[in-house]
C-alpha atoms as a PDB file:
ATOM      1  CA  UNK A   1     -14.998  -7.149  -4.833  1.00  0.00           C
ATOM      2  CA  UNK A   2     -12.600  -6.282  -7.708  1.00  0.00           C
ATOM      3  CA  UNK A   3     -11.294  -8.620  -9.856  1.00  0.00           C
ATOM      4  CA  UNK A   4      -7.698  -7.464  -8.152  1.00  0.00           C
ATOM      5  CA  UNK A   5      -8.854  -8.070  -4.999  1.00  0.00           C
ATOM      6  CA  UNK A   6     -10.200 -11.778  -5.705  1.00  0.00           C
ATOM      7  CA  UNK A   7      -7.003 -12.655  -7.449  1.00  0.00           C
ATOM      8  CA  UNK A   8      -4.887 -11.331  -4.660  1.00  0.00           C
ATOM      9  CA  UNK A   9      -7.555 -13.014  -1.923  1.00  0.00           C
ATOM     10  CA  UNK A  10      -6.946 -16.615  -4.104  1.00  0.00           C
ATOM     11  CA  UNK A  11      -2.917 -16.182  -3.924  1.00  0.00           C
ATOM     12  CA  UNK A  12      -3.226 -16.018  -0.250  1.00  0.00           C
ATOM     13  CA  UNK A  13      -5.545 -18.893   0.035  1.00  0.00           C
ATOM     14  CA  UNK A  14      -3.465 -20.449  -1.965  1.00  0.00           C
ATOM     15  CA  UNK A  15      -0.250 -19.594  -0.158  1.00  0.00           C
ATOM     16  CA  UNK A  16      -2.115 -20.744   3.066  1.00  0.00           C
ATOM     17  CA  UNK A  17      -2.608 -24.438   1.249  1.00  0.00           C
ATOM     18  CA  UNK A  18       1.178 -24.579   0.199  1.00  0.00           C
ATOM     19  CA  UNK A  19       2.487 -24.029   3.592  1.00  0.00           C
ATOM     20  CA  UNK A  20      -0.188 -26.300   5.479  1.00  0.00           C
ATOM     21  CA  UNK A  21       0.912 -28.853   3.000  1.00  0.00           C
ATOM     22  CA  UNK A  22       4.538 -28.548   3.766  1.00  0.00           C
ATOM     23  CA  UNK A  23       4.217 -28.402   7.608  1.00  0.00           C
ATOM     24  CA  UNK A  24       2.703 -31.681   7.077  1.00  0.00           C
ATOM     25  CA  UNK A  25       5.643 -32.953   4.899  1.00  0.00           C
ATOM     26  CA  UNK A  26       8.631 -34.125   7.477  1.00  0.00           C
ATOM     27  CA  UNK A  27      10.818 -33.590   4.946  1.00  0.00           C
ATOM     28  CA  UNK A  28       9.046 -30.140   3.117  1.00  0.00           C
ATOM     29  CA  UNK A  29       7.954 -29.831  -0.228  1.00  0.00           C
ATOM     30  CA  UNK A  30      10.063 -31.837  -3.502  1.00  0.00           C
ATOM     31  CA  UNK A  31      10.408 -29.619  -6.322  1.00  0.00           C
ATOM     32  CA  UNK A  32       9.182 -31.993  -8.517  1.00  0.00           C
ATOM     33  CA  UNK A  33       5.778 -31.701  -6.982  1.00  0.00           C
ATOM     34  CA  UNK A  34       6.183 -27.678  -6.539  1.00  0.00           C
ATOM     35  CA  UNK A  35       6.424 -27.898 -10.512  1.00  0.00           C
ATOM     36  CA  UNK A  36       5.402 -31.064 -12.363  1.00  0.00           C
ATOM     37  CA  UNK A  37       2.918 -32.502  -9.260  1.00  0.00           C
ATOM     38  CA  UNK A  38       1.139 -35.294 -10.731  1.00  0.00           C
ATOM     39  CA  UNK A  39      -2.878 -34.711 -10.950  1.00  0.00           C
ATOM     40  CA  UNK A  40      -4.436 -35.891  -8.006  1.00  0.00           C
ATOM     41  CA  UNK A  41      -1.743 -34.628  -5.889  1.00  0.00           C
ATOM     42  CA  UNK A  42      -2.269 -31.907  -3.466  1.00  0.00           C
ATOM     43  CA  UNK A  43       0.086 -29.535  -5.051  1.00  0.00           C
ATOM     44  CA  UNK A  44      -1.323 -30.191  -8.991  1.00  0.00           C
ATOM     45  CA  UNK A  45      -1.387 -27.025 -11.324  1.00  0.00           C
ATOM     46  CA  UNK A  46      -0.293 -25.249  -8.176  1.00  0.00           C
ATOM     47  CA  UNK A  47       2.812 -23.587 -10.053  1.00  0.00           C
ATOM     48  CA  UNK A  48       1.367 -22.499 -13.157  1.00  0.00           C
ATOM     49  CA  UNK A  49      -2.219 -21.247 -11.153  1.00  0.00           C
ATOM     50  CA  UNK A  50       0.041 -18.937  -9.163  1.00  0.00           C
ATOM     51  CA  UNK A  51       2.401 -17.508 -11.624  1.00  0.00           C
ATOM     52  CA  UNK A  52      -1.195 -16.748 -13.837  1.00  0.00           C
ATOM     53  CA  UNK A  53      -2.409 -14.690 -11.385  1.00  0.00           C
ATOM     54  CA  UNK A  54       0.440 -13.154 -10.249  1.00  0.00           C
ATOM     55  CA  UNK A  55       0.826 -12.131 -14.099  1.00  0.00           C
ATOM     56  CA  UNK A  56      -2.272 -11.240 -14.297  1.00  0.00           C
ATOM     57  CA  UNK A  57      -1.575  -8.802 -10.747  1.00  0.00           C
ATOM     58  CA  UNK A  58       1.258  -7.390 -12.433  1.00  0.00           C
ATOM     59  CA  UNK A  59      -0.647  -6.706 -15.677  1.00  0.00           C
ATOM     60  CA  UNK A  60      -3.781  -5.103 -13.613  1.00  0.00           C
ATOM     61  CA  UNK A  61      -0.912  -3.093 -11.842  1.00  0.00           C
ATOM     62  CA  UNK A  62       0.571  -2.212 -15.326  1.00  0.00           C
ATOM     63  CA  UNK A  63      -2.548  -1.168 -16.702  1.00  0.00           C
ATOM     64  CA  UNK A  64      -3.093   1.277 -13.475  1.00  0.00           C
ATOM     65  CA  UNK A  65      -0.021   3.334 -13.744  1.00  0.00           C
ATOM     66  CA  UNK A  66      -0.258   3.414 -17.334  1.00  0.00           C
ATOM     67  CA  UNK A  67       3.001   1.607 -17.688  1.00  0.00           C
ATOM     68  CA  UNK A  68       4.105  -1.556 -19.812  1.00  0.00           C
ATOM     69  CA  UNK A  69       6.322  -4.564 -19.033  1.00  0.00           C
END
């Protein structure tokens, strides 16, 4: 598997443990713990984990067309 590919399968494992987690939430997800969660909690480093690899997606993506950003 490409290094693409395992990026874009961890974003959507990912994406499947944000919205389990907010299901379970009556009241959703707080920002505060979308951005700033404290470690231990569920949602810690979530933020900055996804925007890296979706960075890193759009650099790979970049780097295929032969385009900059």
């Amino acid at each position: 598997m490409s290094n693409k590919q395992e990026l874009i399968k961890e974003m959507l494992e990912m994406q499947k443990h944000f919205m389990k987690y907010e299901h379970q939430n009556e009241n959703g997800v707080d920002p505060v713990d979308y951005y700033i969660a404290p470690e231990g909690h569920p949602l810690h480093g979530y933020h900055k984990r996804y925007r890296d690899i979706a960075m890193q997606l759009v650099d790979i993506a970049h780097e295929e067309k032969g385009s900059h950003r």
